[in-house]
Every structure is written in structure tokens, then in C-alpha cells.
Protein backbone atom coordinates (compact mmCIF):
# COMPACT_ATOMS: atom_id res chain seq x y z
CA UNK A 1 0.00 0.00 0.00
CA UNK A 2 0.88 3.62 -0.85
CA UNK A 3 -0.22 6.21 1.24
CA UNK A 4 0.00 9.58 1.37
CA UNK A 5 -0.07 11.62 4.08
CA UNK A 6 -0.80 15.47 4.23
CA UNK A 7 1.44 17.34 6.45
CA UNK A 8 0.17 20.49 8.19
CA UNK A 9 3.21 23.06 9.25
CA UNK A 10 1.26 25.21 12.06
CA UNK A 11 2.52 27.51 14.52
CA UNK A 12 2.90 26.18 18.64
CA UNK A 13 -0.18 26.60 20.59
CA UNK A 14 1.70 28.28 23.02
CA UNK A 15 3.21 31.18 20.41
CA UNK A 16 1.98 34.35 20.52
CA UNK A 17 -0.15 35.73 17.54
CA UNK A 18 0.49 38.73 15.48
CA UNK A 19 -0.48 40.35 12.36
CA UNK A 20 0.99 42.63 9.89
CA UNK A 21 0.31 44.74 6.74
CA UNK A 22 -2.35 46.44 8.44
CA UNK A 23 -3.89 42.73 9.83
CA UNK A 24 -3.78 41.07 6.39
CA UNK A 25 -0.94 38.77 7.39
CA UNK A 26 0.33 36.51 9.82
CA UNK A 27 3.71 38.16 11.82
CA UNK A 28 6.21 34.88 11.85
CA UNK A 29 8.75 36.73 13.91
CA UNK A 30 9.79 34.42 16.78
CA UNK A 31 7.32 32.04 15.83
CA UNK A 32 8.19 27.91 16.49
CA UNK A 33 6.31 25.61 13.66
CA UNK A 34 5.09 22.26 14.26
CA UNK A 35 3.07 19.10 12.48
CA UNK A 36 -0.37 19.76 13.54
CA UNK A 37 -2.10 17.62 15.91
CA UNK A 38 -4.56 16.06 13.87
CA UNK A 39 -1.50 14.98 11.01
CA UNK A 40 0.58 13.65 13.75
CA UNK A 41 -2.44 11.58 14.78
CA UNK A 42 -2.67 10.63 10.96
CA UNK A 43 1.09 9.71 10.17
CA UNK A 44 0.91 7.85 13.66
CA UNK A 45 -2.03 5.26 12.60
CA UNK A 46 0.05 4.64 9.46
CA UNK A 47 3.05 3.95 11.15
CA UNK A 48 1.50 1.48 13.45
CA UNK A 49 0.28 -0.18 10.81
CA UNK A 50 3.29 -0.57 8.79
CA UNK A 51 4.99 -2.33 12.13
CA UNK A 52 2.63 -4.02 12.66
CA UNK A 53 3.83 -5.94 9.64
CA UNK A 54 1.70 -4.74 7.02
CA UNK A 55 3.72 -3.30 3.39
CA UNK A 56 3.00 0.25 3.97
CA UNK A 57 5.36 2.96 1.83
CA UNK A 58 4.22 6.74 3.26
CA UNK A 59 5.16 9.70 1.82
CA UNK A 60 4.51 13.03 3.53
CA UNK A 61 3.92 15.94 1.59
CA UNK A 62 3.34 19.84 2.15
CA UNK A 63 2.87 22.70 0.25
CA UNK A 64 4.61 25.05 1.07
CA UNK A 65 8.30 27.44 1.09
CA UNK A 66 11.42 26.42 1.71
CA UNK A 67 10.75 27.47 5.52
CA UNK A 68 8.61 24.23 5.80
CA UNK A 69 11.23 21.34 4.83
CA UNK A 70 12.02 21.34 8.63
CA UNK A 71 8.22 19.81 10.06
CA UNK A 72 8.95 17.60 6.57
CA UNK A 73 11.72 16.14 8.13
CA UNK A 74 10.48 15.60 11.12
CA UNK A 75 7.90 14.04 9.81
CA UNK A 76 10.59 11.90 7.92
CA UNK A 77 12.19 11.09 11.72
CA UNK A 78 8.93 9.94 12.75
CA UNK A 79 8.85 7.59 10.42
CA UNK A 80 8.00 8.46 6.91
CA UNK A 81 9.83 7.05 3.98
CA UNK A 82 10.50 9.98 1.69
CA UNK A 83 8.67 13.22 1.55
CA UNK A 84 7.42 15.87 -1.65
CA UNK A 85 7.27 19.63 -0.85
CA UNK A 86 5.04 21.62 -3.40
CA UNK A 87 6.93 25.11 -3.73
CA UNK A 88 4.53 27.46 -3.10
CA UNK A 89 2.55 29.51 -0.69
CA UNK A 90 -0.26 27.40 0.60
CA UNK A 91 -3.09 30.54 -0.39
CA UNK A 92 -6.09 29.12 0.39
CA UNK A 93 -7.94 25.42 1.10
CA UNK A 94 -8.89 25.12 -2.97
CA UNK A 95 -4.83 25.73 -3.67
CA UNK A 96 -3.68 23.29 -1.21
CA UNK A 97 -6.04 20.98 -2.34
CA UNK A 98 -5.22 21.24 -5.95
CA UNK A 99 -1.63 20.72 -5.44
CA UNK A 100 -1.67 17.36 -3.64
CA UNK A 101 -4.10 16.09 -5.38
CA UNK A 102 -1.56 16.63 -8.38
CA UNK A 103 1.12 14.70 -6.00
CA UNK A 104 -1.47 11.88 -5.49
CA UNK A 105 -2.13 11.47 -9.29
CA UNK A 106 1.42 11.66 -10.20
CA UNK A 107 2.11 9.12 -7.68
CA UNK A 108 -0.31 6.32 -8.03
CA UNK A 109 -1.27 6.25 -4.45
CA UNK A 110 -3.71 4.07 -2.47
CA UNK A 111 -4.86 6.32 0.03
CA UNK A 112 -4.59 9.81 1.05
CA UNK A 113 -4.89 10.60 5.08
CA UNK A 114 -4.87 14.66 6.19
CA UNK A 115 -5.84 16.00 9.50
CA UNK A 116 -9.51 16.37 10.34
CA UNK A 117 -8.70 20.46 10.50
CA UNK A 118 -5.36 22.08 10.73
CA UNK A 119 -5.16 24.09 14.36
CA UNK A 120 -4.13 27.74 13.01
CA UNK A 121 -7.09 28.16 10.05
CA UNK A 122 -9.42 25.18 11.64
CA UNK A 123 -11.23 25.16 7.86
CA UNK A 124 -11.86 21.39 7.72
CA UNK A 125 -11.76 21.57 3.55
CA UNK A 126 -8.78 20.22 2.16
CA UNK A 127 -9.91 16.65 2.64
CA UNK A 128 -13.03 16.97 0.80
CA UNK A 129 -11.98 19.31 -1.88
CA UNK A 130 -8.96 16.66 -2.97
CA UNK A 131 -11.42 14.06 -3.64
CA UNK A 132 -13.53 16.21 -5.44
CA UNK A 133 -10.50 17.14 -7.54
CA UNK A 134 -9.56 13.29 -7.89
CA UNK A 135 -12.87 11.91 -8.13
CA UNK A 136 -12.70 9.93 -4.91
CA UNK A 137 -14.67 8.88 -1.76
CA UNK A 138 -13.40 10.76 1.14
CA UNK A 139 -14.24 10.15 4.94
CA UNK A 140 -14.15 12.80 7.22
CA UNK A 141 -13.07 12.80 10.66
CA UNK A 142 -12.23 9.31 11.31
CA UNK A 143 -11.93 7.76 14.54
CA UNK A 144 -10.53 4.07 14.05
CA UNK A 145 -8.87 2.85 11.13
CA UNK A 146 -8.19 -0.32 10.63
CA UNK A 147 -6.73 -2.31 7.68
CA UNK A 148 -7.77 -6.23 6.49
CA UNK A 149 -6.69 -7.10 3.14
CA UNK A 150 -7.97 -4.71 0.35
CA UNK A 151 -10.64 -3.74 2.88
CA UNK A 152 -10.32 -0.75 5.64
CA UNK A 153 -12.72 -0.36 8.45
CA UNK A 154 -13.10 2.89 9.93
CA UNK A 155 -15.68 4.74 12.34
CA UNK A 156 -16.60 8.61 12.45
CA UNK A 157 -18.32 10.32 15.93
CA UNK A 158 -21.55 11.13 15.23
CA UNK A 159 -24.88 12.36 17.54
CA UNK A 160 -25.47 10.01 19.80
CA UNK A 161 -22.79 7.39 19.12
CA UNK A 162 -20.80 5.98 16.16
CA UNK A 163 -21.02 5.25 12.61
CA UNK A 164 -18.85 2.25 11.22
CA UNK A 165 -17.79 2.68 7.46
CA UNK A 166 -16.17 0.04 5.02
CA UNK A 167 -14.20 1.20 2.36
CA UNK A 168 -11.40 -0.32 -0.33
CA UNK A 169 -8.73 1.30 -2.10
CA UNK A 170 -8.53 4.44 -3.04
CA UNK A 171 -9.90 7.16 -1.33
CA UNK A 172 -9.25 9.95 1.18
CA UNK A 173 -10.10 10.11 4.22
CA UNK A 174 -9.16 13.11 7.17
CA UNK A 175 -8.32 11.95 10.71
CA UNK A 176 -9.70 12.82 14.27
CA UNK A 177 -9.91 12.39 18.17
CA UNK A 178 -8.92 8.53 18.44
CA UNK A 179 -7.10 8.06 14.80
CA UNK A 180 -3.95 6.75 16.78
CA UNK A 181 -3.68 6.85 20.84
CA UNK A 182 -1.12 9.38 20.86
CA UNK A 183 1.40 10.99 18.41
CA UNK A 184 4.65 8.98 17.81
CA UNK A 185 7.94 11.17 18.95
CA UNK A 186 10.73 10.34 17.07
CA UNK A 187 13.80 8.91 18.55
CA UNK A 188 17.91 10.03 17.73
CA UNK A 189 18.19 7.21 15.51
CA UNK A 190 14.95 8.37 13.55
CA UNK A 191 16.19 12.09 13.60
CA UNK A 192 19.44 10.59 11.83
CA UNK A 193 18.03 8.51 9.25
CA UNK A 194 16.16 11.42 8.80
CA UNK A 195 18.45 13.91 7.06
CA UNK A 196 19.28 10.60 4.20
CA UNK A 197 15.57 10.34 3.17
CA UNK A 198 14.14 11.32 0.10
CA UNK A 199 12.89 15.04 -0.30
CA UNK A 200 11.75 15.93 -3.59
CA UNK A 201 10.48 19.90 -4.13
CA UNK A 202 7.97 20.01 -7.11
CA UNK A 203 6.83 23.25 -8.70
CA UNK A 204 2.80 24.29 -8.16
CA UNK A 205 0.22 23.36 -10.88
CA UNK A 206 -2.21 26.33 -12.24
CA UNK A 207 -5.32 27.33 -9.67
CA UNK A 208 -6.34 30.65 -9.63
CA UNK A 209 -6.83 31.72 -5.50
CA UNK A 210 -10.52 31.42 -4.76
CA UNK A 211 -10.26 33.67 -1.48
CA UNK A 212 -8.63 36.80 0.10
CA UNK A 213 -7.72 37.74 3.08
CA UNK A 214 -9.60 40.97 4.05
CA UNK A 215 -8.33 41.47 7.54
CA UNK A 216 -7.38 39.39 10.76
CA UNK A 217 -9.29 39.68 14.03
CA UNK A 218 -7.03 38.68 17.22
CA UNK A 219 -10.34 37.21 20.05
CA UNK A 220 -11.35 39.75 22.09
CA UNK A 221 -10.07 39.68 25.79
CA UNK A 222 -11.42 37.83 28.35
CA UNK A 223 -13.31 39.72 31.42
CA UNK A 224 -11.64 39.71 34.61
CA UNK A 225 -12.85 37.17 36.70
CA UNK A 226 -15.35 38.01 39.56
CA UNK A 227 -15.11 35.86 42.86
CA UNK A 228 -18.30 35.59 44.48
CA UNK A 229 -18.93 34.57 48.47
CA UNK A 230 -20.21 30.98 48.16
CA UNK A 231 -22.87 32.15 50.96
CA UNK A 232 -24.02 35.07 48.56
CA UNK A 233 -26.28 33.42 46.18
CA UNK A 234 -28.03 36.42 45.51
CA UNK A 235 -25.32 38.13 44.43
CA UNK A 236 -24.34 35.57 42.20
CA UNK A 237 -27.52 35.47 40.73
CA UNK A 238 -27.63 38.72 39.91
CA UNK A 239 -24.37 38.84 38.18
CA UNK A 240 -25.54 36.05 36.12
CA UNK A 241 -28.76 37.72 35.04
CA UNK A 242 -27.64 41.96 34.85
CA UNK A 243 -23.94 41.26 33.57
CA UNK A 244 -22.92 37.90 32.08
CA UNK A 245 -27.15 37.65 30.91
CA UNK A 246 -27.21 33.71 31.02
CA UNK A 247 -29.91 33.57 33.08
């Protein structure tokens, strides 16, 4: 099985936001970058997979500048066999989308896994949009997946409990909560073998940007906290109702 797996280069939860350009771009002064979550969680389940003795070649790919070939390769020291960069600036879900599903087609793939969202943009539409592109089944938000033959199980959250989906080769399919138990952190030998994998840059395909950025909006601040005497439930009834109006 080929499988390739979308990697998201996000900034650390902990880093402090910024904007620029009069709040039409993202400041990446002192910023640390990362795989998000949800792609760990994704290149994890594959991983676990392939030692569990299943043939499983995965390639991680990005879009992205040069800045990027770092999370690559540490995707690469968790694990992954070679990696593709697309060298561009990721501008919107639709260009993303377009690219790798150019990688998957020049690459003759079995399966594409992303992240259920990534954590700075939290869009939830690459996934979709590359098997529309490809012409594929996609499943979003997957919370088990599980391989037998030329078959894979999987299950997605849903209201009230869980919905168990069946599914052979190919298709795309994002993952969520529960994809793998916990991300995989790569070891010094990993980090080594690492720097001799494959990383091959391609150049974009066409696709004109669907969206623009208009301005950035930082969350407004949260209200200082009011401590209430547990014995004063009048008082904290009337904060409730006059000043945070929930009741």
C-alpha cells in the first residue's frame, strides 16, 4: 500500500499571535512551527500499521516554502519514507487541495490521510476538496482505522454514538480524536536517518486563488474574573442575570 499523508506546518499553541500589513498577514517573527495535531495523529495510525507488519510505503507531503522542509523532516524522523514539498505559498484550502491532489495522481497512491482540520485556520476543507479534484470517496473525521486485506474499516463520531464505514482502495479520508492513541515522537536514531531520506520539491500546478484575506481579528479579551462569596447566592444570581445575561 501507498499512502499519502498530508502534512500540516502550524505555529505552537503556546506562540503568541500577530499580524501585519495592516492585519492582512500573519507576523512569523519568533514564531516555532510544528506538524499539527490532527496529522501527527494521521502519520501515527500509518506507522503502526506498517509495524505491525503490514507493506506500507508513506510519503509526507506539504505545500509550502522552503521554511517548511524542517516539520517535513520531522515528519521523515517519525517515520516516513521519503517526503514531496510543493513550492509554493499554501493561499487558500482550494490551492492546497489542488496541489496534492496533483502529488497523489502523479504518484499512483492508495490512500490519502490529512488532518480532520489544521489548528491555526481550523477550515476542515482540504480533505473533501482533494477528492472532489480526484474523483474519490473521502471520509471525514475518522476515529478508528483499521486495515484487512484490500478492505479498511473505519468509524466517524456522530450524535449520539458511532457510525462504522467500510471502504477499499482508493480514497481519502481526514483523521480525528482517536485516529492513533497518541502521536509517535521520534527517537535520535529516527532524527538521523532522517536527514538521508528522500525530499523531492515540485513546482505548483495552475489554480487561480478562490479567497482573500480581508483582515485578521485577534479574540477579544477575556473579562476579569469576579469571585463571588459561596454564601451570597443572591449576588451571584444577579451577576448572572444583569452582567454575564445567562440567566
Amino acid at each position: 500500500m501507498k499512502a499519502l499523508v498530508c502534512i500540516g506546518h502550524v505555529p505552537d499553541t503556546t506562540s503568541k499571535i500577530r499580524f501585519t500589513d495592516n492585519d492582512t498577514k500573519f507576523d512569523n517573527t519568533d514564531i516555532q512551527y510544528i506538524i499539527g495535531p490532527y496529522e501527527e495523529l494521521a502519520l501515527t495510525r500509518l506507522l503502526d500499521i506498517k509495524d505491525s507488519g503490514t507493506d506500507v510505503h508513506i510519503t509526507a507531503v506539504n505545500v509550502g516554502p522552503v521554511e517548511t522542509e524542517a516539520t517535513l523532516r520531522k515528519a521523515l524522523a517519525m517515520g516516513a519514507d521519503e517526503a514531496v514539498r510543493v513550492n509554493a505559498e499554501p493561499a487558500d484550502a482550494v490551492f492546497v487541495a489542488k496541489q496534492i491532489a496533483e502529488v497523489f495522481k502523479n504518484g499512483e497512491y492508495d490512500v490519502i490521510v490529512t488532518g480532520k482540520e489544521s489548528i491555526d485556520y481550523n477550515g476542515s476543507q482540504v480533505e473533501g476538496m482533494i477528492a472532489e479534484f480526484i474523483g474519490l470517496p473521502s471520509v471525514s473525521g475518522a476515529s478508528l482505522f483499521e486495515i484487512d486485506g484490500d478492505k479498511v474499516k473505519m468509524e466517524q463520531e456522530i450524535e449520539g454514538g458511532k457510525q462504522v464505514l467500510n471502504a477499499t482502495f482508493p480514497f481519502v479520508v481526514s483523521a480525528g480524536k482517536g485516529f492513533a492513541l497518541e502521536p509517535r515522537i521520534p527517537n535520535m536514531r529516527g532524527i538521523m536517518m532522517a536527514r538521508r531520506k528522500k525530499l523531492d520539491v515540485v513546482e505548483p500546478v495552475e489554480q487561480n486563488n478562490m479567497t482573500e484575506v480581508v483582515k485578521h481579528y485577534l479574540p477579544e479579551a477575556k473579562p476579569q474574573c469576579k469571585m463571588v462569596d459561596p454564601e451570597n447566592v443572591e449576588e451571584l444570581v444577579r451577576l448572572l442575570h444583569e452582567e454575564a445575561k445567562i440567566i
